[in-house]
Protein backbone atom coordinates (compact mmCIF):
# COMPACT_ATOMS: atom_id res chain seq x y z
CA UNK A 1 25.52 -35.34 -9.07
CA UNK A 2 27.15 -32.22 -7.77
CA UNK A 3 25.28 -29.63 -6.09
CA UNK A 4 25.63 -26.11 -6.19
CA UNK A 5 25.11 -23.07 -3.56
CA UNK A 6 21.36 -21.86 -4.35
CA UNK A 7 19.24 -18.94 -3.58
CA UNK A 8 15.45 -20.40 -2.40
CA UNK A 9 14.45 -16.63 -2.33
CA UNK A 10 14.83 -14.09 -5.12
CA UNK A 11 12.63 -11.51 -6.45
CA UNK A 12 14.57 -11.41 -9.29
CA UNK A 13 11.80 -11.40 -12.27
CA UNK A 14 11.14 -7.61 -14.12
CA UNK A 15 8.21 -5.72 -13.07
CA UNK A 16 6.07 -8.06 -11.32
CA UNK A 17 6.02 -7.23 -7.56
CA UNK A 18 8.60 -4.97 -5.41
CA UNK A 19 11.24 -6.67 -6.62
CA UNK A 20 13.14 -5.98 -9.82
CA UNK A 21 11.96 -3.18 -11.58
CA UNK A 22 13.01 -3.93 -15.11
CA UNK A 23 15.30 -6.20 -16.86
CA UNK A 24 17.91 -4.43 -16.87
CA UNK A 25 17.86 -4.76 -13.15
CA UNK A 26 16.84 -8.54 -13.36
CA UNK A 27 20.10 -8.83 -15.27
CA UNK A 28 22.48 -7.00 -12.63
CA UNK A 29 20.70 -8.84 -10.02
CA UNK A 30 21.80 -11.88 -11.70
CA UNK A 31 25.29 -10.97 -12.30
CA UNK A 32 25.47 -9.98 -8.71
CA UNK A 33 24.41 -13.41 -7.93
CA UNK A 34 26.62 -15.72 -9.85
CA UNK A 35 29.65 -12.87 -8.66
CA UNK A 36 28.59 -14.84 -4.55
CA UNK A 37 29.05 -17.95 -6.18
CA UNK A 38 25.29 -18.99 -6.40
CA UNK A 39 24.63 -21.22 -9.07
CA UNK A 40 20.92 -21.81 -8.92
CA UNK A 41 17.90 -19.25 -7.87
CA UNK A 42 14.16 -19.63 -7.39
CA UNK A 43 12.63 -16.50 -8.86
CA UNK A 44 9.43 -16.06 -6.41
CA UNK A 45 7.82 -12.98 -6.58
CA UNK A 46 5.17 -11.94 -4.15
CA UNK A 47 1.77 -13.82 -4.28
CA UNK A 48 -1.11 -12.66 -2.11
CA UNK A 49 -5.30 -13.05 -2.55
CA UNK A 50 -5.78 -9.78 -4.25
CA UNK A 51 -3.85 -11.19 -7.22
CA UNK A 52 -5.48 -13.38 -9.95
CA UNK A 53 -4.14 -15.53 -13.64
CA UNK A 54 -2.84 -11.96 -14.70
CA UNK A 55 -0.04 -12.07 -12.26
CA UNK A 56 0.69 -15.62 -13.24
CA UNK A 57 0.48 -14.44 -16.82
CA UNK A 58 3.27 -11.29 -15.88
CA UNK A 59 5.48 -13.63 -13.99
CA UNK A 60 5.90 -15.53 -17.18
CA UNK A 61 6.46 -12.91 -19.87
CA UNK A 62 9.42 -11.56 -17.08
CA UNK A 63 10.74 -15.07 -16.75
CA UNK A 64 10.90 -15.62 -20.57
CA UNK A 65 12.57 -12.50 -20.90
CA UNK A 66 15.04 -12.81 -18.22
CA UNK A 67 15.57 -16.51 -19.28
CA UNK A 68 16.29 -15.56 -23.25
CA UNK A 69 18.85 -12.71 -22.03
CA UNK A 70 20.81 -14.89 -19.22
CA UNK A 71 21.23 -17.46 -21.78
CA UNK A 72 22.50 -15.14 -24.48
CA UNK A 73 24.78 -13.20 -21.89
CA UNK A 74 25.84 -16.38 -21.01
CA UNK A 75 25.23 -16.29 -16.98
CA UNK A 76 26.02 -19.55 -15.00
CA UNK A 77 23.33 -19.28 -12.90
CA UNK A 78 20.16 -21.85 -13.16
CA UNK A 79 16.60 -19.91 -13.02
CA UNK A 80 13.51 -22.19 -10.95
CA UNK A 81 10.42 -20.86 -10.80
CA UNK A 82 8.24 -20.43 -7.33
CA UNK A 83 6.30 -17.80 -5.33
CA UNK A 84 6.53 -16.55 -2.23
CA UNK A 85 2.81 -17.04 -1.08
CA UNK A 86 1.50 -14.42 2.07
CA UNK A 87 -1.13 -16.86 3.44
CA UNK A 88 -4.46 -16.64 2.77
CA UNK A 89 -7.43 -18.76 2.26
CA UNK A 90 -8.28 -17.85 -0.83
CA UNK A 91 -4.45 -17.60 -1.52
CA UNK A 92 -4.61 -21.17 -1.36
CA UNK A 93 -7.73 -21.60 -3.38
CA UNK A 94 -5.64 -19.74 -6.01
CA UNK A 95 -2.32 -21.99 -5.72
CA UNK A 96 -4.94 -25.18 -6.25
CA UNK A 97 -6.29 -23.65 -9.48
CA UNK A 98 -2.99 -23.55 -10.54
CA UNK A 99 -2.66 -19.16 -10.37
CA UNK A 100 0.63 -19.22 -8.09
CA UNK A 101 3.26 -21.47 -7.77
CA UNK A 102 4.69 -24.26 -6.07
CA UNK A 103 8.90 -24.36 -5.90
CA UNK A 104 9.47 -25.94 -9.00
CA UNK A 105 6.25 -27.45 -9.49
CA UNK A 106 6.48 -29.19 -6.48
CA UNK A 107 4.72 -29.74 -3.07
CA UNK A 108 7.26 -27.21 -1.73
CA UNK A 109 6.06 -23.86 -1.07
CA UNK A 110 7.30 -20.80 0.17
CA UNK A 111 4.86 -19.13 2.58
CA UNK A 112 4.94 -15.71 4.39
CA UNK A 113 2.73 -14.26 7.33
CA UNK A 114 2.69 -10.53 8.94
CA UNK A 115 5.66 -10.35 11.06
CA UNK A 116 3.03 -10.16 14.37
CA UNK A 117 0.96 -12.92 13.43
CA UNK A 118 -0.22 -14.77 16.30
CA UNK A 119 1.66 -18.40 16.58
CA UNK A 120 -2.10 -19.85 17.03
CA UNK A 121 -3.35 -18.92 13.79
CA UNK A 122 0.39 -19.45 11.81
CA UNK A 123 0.21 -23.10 13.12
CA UNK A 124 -3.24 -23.43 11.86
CA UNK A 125 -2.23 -22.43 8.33
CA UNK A 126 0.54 -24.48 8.34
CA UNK A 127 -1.71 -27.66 9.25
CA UNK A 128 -4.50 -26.43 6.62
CA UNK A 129 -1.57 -26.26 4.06
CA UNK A 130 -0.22 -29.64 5.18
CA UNK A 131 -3.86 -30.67 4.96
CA UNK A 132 -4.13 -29.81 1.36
CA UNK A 133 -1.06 -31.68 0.33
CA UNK A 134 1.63 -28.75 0.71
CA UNK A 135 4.35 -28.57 2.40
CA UNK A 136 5.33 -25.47 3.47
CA UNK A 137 8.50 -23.53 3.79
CA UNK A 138 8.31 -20.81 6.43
CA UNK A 139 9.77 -17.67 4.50
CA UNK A 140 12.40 -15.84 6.38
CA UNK A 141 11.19 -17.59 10.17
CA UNK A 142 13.49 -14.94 11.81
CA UNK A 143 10.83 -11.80 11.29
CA UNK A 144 8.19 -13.45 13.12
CA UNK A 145 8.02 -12.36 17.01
CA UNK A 146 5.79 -15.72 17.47
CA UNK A 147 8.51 -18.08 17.39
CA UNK A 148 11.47 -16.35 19.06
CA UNK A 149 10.83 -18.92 21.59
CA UNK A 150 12.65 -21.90 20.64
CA UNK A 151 9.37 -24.57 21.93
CA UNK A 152 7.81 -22.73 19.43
CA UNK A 153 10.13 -23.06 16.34
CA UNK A 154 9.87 -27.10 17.84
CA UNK A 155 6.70 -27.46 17.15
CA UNK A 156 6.90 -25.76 13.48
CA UNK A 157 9.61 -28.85 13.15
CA UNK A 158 7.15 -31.10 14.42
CA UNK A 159 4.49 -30.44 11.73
CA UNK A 160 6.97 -30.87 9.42
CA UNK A 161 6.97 -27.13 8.77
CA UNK A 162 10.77 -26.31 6.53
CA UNK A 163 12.64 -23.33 7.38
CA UNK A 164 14.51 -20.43 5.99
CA UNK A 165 16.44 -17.77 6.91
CA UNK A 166 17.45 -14.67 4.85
CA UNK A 167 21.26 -14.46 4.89
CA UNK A 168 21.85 -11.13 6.13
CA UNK A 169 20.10 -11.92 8.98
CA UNK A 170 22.67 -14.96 9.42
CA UNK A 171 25.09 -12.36 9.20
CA UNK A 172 23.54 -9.76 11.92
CA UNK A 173 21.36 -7.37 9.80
CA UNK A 174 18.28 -7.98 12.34
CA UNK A 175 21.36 -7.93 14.96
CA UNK A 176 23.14 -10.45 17.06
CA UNK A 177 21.21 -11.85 18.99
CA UNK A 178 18.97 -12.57 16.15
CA UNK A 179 22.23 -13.83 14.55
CA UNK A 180 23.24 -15.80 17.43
CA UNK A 181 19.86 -17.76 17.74
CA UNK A 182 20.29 -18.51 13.97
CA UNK A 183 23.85 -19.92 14.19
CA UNK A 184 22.53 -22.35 16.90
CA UNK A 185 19.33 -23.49 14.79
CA UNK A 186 21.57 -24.27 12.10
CA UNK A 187 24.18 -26.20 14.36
CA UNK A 188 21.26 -28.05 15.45
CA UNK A 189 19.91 -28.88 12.38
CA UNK A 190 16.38 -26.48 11.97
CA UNK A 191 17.07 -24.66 9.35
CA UNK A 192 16.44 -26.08 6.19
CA UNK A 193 17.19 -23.22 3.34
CA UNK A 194 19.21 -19.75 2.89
CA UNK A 195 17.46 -17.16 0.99
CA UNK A 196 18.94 -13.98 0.02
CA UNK A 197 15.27 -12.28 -0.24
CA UNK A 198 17.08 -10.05 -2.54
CA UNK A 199 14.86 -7.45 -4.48
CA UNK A 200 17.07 -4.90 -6.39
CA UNK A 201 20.56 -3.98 -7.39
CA UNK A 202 21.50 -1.55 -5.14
CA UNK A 203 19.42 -2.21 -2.30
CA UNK A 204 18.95 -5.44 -0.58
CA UNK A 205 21.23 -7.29 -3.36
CA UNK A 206 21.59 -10.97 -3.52
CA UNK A 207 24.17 -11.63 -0.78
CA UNK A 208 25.56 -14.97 -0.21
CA UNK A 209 29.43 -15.21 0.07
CA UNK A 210 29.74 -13.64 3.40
CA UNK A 211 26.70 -15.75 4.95
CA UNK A 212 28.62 -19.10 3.83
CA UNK A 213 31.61 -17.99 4.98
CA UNK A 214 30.46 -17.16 8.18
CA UNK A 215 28.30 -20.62 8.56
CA UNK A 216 31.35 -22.80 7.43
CA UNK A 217 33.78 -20.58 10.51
CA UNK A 218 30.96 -20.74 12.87
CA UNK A 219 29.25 -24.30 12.25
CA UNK A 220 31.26 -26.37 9.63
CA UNK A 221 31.05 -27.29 6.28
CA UNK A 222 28.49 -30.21 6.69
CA UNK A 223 25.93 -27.66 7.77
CA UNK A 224 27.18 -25.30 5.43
CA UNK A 225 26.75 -27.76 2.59
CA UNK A 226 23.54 -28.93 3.72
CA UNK A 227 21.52 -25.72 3.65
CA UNK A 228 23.01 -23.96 1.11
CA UNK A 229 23.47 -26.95 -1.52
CA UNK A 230 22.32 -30.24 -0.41
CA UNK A 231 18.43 -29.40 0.68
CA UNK A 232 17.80 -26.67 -1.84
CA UNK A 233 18.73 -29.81 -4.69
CA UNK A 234 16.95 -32.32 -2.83
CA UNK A 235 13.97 -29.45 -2.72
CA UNK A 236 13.82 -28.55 -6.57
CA UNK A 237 13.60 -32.67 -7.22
CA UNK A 238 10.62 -32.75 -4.91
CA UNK A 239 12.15 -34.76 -2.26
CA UNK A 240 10.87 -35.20 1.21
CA UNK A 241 13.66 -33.47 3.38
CA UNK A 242 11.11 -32.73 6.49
CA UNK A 243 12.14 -34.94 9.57
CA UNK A 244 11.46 -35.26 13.64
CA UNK A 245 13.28 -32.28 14.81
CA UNK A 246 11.78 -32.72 18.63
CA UNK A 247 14.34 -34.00 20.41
């Protein structure tokens, strides 16, 4: 089976979160996509404890609507659903009862954190979600000031914690010595998923083409390949990608 460049992080679906603010933007967003050569995107809005079944109910009237029209404008671009879940107890409670979503309907999901949370209680959540049966994908690991010290990324690895990074920061958005550390992760192996984190049409746009270009100069096409095709498939199918990243 051939695999195709995909998006892990989109907030592509109409009028649900900060994202895309109507279809017709849903729709550019898309065409902007499939324009970088992505084939497949997870659509996962924004998830947090204040929301409830009404959100879930929202995210699917926007994804049958979106769906319908990308069929009929004939886009070659494969929609999966998801969320990207800011952690919470009771954010969990809600994912259990079946109110936000898994990637896919999988054990895969796509979790966020304030950008100072403290490493102590991130690696809590990550063993409570672990605990529960989840396993987590840390959303854009880049942002979070806890784990620019590489022992610390390590021991996300350990717990068996997936990673992804948001493309423009591959590509020195969050500058270069954010970009640096990133190219060397992925040499090494870390980094599990690319995400464009793209919410609009004119701002933040779902940018991909550069990043891959950029990964396959800088590290190769097997790494390349791996995070931008070979994990996300491996992902969607609810495959267990996590490994022993510790040495």
């Amino acid at each position: 089976m051939n695999t195709v460049v995909t998006d892990i992080h989109c907030h592509v679906i109409p009028g649900v979160d900060d994202g895309a603010g109507n279809l017709k933007e849903s729709m550019r967003m898309m065409e902007q996509a499939a324009a970088e050569g992505i084939r497949a995107v997870v659509a996962t809005p924004h998830f947090n404890e204040q929301m409830d079944r009404t959100a879930l109910e929202q995210y699917i009237r926007g994804w049958d609507q979106l769906h319908t029209l990308m069929q009929k404008k004939k886009i070659s671009i494969t929609l999966y659903p998801g969320n990207e879940i800011f952690y919470s107890e009771n954010a969990l409670r809600s994912l259990a009862r079946g109110e936000a979503m898994g990637m896919n309907d999988t054990r895969y999901v796509l979790v966020e954190f304030a950008p100072y949370t403290d490493y102590r209680y991130m690696r809590m959540a990550i063993q409570q979600m672990q605990y529960e049966g989840y396993w987590p994908i840390l959303a854009h690991m880049e942002r979070y000031r806890c784990l620019e010290r590489e022992e610390r990324v390590q021991d996300m690895l350990s717990l068996g914690t997936c990673l992804q990074v948001n493309t423009g920061s591959v590509t020195g958005e969050m500058g270069w010595k954010v970009s640096r550390r990133l190219l060397r992760y992925i040499r090494k192996g870390w980094i599990h998923f690319l995400g464009t984190d793209a919410h609009g049409s004119e701002e933040r746009t779902p940018r991909m083409a550069d990043c891959l270009r950029y990964i396959e100069k800088k590290a190769g096409t097997e790494c390349r390949v791996l995070i931008s095709e070979s994990n996300p498939e491996k992902m969607l199918r609810g495959e267990d990608i996590r490994g022993d990243y510790t040495d």
